[in-house]
Protein backbone atom coordinates (compact mmCIF):
# COMPACT_ATOMS: atom_id res chain seq x y z
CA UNK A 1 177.42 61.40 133.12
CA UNK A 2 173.88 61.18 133.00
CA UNK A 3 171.78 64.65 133.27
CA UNK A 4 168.24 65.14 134.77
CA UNK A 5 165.21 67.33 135.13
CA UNK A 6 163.45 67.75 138.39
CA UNK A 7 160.08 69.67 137.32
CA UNK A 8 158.89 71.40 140.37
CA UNK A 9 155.20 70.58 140.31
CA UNK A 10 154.53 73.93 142.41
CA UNK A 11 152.57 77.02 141.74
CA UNK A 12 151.42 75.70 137.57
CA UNK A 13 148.67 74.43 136.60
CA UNK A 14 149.00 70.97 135.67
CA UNK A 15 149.18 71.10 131.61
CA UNK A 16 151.83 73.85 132.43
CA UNK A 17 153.67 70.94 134.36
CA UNK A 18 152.41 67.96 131.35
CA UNK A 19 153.94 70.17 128.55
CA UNK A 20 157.43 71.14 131.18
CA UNK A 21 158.17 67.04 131.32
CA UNK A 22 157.31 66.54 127.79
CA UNK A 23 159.70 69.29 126.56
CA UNK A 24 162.27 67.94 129.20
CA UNK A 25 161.97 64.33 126.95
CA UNK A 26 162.24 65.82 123.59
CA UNK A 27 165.52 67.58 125.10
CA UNK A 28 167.31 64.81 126.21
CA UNK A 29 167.02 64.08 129.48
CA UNK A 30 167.71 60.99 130.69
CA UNK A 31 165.39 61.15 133.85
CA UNK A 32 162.56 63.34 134.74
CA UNK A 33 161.69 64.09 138.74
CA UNK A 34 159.48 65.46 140.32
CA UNK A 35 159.19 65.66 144.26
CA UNK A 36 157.33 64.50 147.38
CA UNK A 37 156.25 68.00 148.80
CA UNK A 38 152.35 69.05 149.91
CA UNK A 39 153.65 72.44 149.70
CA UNK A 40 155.53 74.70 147.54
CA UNK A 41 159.03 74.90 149.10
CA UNK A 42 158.79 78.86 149.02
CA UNK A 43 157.45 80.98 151.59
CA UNK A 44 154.25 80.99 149.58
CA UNK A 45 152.64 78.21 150.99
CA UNK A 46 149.47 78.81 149.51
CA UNK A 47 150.48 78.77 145.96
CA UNK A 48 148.95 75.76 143.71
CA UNK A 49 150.72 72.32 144.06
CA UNK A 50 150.37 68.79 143.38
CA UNK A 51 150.89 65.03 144.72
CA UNK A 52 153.93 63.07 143.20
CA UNK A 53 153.00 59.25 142.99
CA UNK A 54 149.57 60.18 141.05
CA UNK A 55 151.15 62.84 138.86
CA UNK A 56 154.02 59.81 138.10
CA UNK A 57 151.25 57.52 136.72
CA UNK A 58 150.02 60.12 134.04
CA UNK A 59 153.86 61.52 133.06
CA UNK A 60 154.34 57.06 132.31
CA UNK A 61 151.79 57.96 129.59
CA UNK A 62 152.67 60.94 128.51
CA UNK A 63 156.20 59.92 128.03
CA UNK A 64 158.18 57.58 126.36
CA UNK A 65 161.31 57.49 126.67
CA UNK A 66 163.03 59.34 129.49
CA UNK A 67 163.38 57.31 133.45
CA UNK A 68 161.29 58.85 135.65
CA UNK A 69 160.74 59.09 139.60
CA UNK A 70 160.31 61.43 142.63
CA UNK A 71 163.19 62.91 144.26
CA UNK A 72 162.20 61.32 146.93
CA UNK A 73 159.21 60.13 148.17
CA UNK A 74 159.37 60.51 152.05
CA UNK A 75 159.04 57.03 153.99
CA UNK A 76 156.35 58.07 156.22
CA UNK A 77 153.96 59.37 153.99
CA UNK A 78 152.95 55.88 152.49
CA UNK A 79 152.62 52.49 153.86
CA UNK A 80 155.87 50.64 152.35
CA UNK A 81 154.02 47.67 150.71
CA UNK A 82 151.66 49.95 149.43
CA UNK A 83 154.18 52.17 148.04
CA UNK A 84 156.23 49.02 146.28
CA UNK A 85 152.40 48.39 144.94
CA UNK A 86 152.07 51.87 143.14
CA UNK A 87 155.86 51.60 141.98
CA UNK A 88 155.42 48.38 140.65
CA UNK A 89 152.24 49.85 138.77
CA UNK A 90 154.07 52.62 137.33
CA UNK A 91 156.94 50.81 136.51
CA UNK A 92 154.70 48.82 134.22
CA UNK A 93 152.83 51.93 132.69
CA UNK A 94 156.14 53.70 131.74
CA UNK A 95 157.47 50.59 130.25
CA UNK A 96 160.14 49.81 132.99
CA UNK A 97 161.07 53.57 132.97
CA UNK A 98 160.48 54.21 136.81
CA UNK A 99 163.29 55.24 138.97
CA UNK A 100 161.84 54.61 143.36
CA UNK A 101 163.19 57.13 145.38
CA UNK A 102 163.52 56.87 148.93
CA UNK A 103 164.00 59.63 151.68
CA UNK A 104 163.61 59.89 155.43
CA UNK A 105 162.11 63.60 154.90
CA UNK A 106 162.77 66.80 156.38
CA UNK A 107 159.90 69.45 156.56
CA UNK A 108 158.26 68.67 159.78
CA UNK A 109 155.31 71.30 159.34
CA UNK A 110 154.50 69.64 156.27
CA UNK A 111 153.61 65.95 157.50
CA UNK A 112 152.36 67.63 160.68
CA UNK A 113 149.84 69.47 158.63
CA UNK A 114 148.63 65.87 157.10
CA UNK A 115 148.39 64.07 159.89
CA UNK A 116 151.51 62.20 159.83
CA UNK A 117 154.21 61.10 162.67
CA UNK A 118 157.59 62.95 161.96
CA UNK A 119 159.98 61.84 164.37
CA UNK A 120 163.94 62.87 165.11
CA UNK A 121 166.13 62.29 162.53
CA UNK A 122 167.32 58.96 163.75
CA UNK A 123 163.85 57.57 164.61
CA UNK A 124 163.12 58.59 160.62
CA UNK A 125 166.48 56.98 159.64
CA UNK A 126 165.33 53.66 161.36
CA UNK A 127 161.82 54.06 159.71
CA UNK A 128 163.47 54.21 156.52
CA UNK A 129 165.60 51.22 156.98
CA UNK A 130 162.41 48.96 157.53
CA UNK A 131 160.70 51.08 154.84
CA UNK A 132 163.54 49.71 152.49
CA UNK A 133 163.26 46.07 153.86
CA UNK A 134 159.89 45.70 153.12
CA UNK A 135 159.75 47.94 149.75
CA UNK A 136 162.14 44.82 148.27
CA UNK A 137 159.93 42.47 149.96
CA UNK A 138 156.78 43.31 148.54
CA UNK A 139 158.42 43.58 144.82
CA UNK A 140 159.43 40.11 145.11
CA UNK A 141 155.96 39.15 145.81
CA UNK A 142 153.70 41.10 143.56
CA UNK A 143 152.07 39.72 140.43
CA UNK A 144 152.54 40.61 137.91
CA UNK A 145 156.47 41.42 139.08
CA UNK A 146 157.81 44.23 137.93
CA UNK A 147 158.98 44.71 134.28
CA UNK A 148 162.86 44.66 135.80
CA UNK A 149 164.73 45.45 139.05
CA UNK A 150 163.05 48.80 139.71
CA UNK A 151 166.21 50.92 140.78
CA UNK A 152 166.11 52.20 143.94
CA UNK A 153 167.40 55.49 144.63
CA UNK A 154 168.39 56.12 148.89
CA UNK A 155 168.85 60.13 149.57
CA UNK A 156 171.04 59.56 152.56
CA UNK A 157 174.27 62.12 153.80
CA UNK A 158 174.33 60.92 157.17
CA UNK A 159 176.42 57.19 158.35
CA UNK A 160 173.46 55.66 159.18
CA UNK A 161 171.11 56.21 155.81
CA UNK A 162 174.57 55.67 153.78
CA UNK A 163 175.15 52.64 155.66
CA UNK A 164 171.07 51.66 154.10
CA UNK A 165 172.42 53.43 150.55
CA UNK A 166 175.16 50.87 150.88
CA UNK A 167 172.80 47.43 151.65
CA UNK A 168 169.59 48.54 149.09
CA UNK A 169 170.60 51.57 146.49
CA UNK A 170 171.39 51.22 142.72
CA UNK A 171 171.68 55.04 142.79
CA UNK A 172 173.16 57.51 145.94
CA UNK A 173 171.73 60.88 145.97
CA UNK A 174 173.87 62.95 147.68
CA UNK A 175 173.40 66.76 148.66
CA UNK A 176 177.14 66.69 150.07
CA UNK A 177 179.81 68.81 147.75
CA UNK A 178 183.61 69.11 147.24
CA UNK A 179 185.42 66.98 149.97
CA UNK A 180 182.13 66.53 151.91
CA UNK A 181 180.99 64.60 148.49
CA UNK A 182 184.41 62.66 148.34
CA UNK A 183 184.60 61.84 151.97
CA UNK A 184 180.97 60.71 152.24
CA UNK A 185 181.64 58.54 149.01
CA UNK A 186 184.56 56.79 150.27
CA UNK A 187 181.81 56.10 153.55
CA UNK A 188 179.63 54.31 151.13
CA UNK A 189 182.39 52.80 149.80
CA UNK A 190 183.64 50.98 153.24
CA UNK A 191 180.13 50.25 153.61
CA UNK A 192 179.69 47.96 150.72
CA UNK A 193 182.83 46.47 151.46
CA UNK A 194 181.71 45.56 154.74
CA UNK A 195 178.49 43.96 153.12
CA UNK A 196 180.53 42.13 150.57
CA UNK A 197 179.29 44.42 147.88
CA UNK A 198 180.93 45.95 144.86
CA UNK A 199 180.83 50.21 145.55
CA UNK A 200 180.96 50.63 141.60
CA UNK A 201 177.59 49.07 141.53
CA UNK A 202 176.15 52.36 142.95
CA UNK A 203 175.04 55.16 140.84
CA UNK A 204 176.49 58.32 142.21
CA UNK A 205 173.57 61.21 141.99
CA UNK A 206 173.11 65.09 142.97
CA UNK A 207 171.83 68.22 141.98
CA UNK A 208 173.93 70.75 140.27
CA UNK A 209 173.74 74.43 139.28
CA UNK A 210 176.61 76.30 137.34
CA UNK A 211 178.40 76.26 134.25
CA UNK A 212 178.79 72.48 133.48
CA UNK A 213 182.26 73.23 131.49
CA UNK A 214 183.82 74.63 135.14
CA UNK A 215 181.50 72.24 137.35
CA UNK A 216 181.08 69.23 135.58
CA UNK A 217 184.61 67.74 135.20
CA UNK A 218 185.07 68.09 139.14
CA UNK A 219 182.04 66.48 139.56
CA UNK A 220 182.86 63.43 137.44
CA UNK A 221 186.29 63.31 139.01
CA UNK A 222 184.25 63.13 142.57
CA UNK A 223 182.87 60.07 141.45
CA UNK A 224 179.13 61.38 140.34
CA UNK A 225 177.64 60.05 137.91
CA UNK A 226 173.88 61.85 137.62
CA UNK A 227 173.13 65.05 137.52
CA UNK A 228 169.79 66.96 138.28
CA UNK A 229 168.78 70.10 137.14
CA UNK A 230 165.99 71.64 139.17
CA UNK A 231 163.54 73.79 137.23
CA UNK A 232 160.84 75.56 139.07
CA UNK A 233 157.11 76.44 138.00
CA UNK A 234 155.48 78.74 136.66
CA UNK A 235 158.05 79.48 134.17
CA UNK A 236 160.09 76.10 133.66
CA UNK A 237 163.11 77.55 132.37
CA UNK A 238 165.22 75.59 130.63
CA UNK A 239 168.24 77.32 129.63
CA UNK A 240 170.69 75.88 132.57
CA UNK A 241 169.41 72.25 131.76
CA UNK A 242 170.19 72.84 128.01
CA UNK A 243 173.67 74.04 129.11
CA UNK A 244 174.11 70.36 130.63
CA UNK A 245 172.39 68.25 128.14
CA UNK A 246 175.02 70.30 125.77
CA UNK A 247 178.24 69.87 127.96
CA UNK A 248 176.86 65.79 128.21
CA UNK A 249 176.91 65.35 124.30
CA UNK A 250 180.00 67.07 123.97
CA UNK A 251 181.67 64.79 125.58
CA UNK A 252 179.66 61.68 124.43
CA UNK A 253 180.58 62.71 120.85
C-alpha cells in the first residue's frame, strides 16, 4: 500500500503551501497532489487559491523525492497536446517524479466562470476519451521524450470512463467504497480482459479518512493499492496522514 498527500492549495499563501509539500516529503509520502480547482471547494469562494500545472513545476524543484501530480487535471481546461507538453516538462524537472492525472470534471460554475464549455457528463466522458488518445500521442512525439512512461492516472466510476481507465491508466482512482469499490473493480477488470490486457497492471487508487488499523486492511483486501490523504489549507494538518504513513511501515517492517 502506497500512502499520499493531497495539499489543498486553497485559502494559504503560497510558502504556507511550499513548506505543507516539503514537510509531506520529509514524512514519507510516496506522492504529493494537489488539485485542478479555480476555486476553493468551500462555500468561501473568495478565499485565496492557486493554479495546479504551474504550482507542479515549482513543487519538481522544491522536492526530491516524493511522485507528484494533480488529482486530476480536468480535460477541458487545457488543450490535450499542450497538456502532454507541460507534463512532459515537469516530468523532466522532478526527475521522472510526475504522476498525469486525468478527469472529466464536475463543478460546472467553475469552468463556466473561465470561459470554458462544460458539457453533460457523457459529452465530458467522450472529451476525455480523445483527451487520452491524443495525451499518449503527443508523448510519443515530443523531444526530448519523457524521462519514462509518465503514469497516467484516469478518475473514472462510471462504465464508460472505466472502460478508458481500462485502455490508457497505470493507476484507477476510484471514489467508489465497500462493494461499490469491489463491483466497479471487477468492471475494470472485464474491461482489460476484453482489450487483451492484464487488470493487475492497474494501480488501484482512492482517498481515505479513518483509522488505517480498522480501514486499511479492508481496503487492501478490496484490491487498492494507493491511498490519499487530503489535507486542507490554512492549517495543513498532518496528524491523520502520519497515522497512515505509520500503519504503512508497520506493515512494511
Amino acid at each position: 500500500m502506497r500512502v499520499a498527500v493531497q495539499i489543498a492549495q486553497e485559502l494559504a499563501d503560497y510558502d504556507v503551501v511550499r513548506r505543507a509539500a516539503s514537510e509531506a516529503e520529509a514524512l514519507g509520502v510516496d506522492a504529493i497532489f494537489n488539485w485542478d480547482h479555480f476555486f476553493p471547494l468551500g462555500k468561501d469562494r473568495a478565499g485565496k487559491h492557486f493554479e495546479c500545472w504551474t504550482m507542479l513545476g515549482a513543487w519538481a524543484e522544491s522536492t526530491g523525492r516524493a511522485e507528484i501530480g494533480a488529482m486530476v487535471s480536468c480535460v477541458s481546461y487545457r488543450n490535450p497536446d499542450l497538456l502532454a507538453d507541460m507534463a512532459r516538462t515537469v516530468d523532466h524537472i522532478s526527475g521522472g517524479r510526475l504522476i498525469l492525472g486525468i478527469g472529466a470534471g464536475f463543478r460546472d460554475w467553475e469552468a463556466t466562470e473561465y470561459g470554458y464549455e462544460f458539457g453533460t457528463p457523457a459529452q465530458r466522458v467522450r472529451e476525455m476519451g480523445e483527451a487520452l488518445r491524443r495525451i499518449e500521442s503527443r508523448l510519443a512525439r515530443l523531444n526530448p521524450p519523457p524521462t519514462r512512461r509518465i503514469p497516467i492516472l484516469v478518475a473514472a466510476d462510471g462504465p464508460r470512463a472505466l472502460r478508458l481507465a481500462a485502455r490508457h491508466a497505470d493507476i484507477w482512482h476510484t471514489f467508489a467504497d465497500g462493494e461499490s469499490l469491489s463491483r466497479k473493480s471487477r468492471q475494470l477488470d472485464d474491461f482489460c480482459r476484453e482489450l487483451g490486457r492484464d487488470p493487475a497492471e492497474i494501480e488501484r487508487s482512492s482517498f481515505v479518512e479513518g483509522d488505517p488499523w480498522e480501514v486499511g486492511p479492508e481496503l487492501l483486501r478490496r484490491g487498492i493499492g494507493m491511498v490519499t490523504v487530503i489535507v486542507y489549507g490554512p492549517e495543513y494538518d498532518f496528524g491523520e496522514l502520519r497515522r497512515w504513513l505509520a500503519w504503512r511501515d508497520e506493515r512494511t517492517t
